[in-house]
N, C-alpha and C. Protein backbone atom coordinates (compact mmCIF):
# COMPACT_ATOMS: atom_id res chain seq x y z
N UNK A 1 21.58 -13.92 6.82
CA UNK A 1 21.16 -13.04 7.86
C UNK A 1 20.67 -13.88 9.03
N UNK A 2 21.26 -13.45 9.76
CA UNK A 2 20.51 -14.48 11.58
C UNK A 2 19.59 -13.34 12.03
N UNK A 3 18.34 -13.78 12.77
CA UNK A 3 17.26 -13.54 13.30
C UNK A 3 17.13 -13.94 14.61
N UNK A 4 16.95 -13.64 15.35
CA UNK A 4 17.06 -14.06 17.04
C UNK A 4 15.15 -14.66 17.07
N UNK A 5 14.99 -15.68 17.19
CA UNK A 5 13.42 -16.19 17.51
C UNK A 5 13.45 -15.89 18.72
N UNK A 6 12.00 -15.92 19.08
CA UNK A 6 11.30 -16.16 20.28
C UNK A 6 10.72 -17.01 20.55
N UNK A 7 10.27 -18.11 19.35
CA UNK A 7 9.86 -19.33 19.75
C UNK A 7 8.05 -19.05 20.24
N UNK A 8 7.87 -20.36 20.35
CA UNK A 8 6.29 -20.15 20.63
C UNK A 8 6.04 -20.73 22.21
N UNK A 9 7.54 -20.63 23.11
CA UNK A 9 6.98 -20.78 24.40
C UNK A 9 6.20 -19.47 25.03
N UNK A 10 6.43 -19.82 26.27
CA UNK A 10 5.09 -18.59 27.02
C UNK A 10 6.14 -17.75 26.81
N UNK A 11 7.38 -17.68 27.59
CA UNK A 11 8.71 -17.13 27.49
C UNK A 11 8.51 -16.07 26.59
N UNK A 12 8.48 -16.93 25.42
CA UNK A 12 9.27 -16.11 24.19
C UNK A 12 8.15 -15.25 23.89
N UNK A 13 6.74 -15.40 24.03
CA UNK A 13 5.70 -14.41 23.63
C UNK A 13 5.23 -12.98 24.36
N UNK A 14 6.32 -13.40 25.54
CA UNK A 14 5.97 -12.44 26.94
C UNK A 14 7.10 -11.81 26.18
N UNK A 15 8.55 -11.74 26.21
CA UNK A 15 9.66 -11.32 25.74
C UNK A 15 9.53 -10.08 23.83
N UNK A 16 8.69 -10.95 23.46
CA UNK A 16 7.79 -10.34 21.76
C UNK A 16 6.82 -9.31 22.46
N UNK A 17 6.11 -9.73 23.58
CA UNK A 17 5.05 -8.33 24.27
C UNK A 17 5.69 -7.38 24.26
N UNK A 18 6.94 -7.59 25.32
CA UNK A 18 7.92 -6.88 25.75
C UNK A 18 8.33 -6.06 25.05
N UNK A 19 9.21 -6.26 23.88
CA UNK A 19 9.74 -5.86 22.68
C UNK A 19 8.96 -4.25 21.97
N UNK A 20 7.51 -5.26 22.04
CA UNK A 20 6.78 -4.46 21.24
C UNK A 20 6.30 -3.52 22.08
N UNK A 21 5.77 -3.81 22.99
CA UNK A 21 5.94 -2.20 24.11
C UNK A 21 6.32 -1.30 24.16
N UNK A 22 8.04 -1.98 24.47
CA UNK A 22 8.87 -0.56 24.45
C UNK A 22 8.75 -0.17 23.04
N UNK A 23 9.40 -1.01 22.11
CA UNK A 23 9.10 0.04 20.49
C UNK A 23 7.67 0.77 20.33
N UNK A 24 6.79 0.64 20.31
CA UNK A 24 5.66 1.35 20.41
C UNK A 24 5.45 2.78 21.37
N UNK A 25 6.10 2.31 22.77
CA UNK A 25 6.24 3.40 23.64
C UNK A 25 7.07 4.58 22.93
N UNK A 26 8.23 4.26 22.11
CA UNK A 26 9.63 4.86 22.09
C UNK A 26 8.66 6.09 20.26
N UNK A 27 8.28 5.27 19.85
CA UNK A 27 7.60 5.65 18.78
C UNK A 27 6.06 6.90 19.08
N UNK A 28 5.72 6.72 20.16
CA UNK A 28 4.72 7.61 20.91
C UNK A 28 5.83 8.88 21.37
N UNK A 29 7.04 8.39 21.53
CA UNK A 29 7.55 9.37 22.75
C UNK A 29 7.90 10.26 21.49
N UNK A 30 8.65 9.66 20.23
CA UNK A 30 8.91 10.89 19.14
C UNK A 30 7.82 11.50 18.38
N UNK A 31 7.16 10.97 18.71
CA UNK A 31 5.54 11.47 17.82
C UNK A 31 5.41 12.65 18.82
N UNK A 32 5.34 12.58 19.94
CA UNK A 32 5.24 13.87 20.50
C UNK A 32 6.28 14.86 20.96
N UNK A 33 7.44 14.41 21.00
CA UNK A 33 8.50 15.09 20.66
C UNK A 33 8.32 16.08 18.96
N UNK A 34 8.07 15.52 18.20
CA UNK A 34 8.03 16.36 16.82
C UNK A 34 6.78 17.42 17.03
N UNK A 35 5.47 16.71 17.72
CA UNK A 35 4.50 17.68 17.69
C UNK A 35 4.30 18.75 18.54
N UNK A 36 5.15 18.39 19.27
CA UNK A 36 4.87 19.45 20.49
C UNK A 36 3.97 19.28 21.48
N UNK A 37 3.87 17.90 21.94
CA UNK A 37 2.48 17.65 23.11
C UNK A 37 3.32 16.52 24.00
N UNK A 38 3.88 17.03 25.26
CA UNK A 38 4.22 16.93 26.25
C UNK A 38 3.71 15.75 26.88
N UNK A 39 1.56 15.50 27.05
CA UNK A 39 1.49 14.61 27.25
C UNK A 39 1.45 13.43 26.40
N UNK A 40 1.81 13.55 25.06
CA UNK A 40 1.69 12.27 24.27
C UNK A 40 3.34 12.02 24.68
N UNK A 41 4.32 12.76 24.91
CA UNK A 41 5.77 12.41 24.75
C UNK A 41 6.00 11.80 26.28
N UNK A 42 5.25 12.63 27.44
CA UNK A 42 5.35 11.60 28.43
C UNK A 42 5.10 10.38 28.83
N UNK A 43 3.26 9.97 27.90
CA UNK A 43 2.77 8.98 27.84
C UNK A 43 3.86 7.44 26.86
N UNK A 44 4.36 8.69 25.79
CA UNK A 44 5.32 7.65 24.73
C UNK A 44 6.61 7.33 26.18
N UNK A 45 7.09 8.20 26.98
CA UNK A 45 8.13 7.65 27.83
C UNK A 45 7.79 6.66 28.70
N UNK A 46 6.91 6.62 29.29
CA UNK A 46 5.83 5.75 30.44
C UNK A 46 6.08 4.41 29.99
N UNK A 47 5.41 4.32 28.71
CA UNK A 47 5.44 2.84 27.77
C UNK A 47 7.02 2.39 27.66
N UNK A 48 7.36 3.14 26.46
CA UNK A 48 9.30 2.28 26.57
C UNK A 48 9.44 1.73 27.72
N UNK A 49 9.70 2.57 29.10
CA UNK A 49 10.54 2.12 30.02
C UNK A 49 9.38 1.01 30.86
N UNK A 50 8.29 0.99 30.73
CA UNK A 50 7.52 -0.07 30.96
C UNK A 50 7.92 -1.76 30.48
N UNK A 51 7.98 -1.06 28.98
CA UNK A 51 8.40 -2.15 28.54
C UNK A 51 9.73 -2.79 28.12
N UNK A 52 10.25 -1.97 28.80
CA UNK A 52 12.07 -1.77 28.87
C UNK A 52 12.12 -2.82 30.30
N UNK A 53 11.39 -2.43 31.29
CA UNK A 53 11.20 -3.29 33.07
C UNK A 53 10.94 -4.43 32.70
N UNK A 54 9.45 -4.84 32.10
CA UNK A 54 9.50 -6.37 31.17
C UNK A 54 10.45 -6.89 30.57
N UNK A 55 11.06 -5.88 29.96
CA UNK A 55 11.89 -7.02 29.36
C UNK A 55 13.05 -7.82 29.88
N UNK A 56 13.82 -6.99 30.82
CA UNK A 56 14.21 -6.76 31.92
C UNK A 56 13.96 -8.24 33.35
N UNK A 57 12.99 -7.98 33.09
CA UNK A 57 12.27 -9.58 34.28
C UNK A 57 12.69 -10.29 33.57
N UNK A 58 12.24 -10.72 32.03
CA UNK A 58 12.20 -11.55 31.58
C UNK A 58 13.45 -12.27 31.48
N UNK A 59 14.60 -11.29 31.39
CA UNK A 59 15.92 -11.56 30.97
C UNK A 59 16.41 -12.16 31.96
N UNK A 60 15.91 -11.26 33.03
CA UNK A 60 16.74 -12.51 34.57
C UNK A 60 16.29 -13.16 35.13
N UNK A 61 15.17 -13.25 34.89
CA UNK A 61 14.25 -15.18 35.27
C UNK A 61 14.85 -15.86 34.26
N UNK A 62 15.13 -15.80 33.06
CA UNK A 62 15.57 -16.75 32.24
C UNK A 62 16.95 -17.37 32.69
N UNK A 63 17.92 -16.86 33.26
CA UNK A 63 19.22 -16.55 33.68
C UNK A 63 19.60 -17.89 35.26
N UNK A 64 18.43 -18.29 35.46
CA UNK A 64 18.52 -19.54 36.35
C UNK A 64 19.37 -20.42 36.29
């Protein structure tokens, strides 16, 4: 099985922030999707694509 690291530069820990953002966001957004609360599902959308934009920078500063 291959695993994609991130390594323990600054890079790679900003990119692991990143990651975990959006999954966390995306995981808020169905939590309130199932419950029925609008602002937890907006707040869960806010996050992903927050951390969807991070990840995003990260990818094309690296790209030098």
């Amino acid at each position: 099985m291959t695993a994609r690291r991130t390594g323990d530069t600054p890079s790679g820990k900003t990119a692991k922030a990143a990651a975990t953002r959006e999954a966390r966001g995306s995981v808020h957004e169905a939590i309130g999707k199932l419950i029925g609360d609008d602002t937890a599902r907006e707040r869960g959308t806010a996050e992903k694509e927050a951390g969807a934009a991070d990840a995003s920078d990260i990818q094309k500063s690296s790209r030098r």
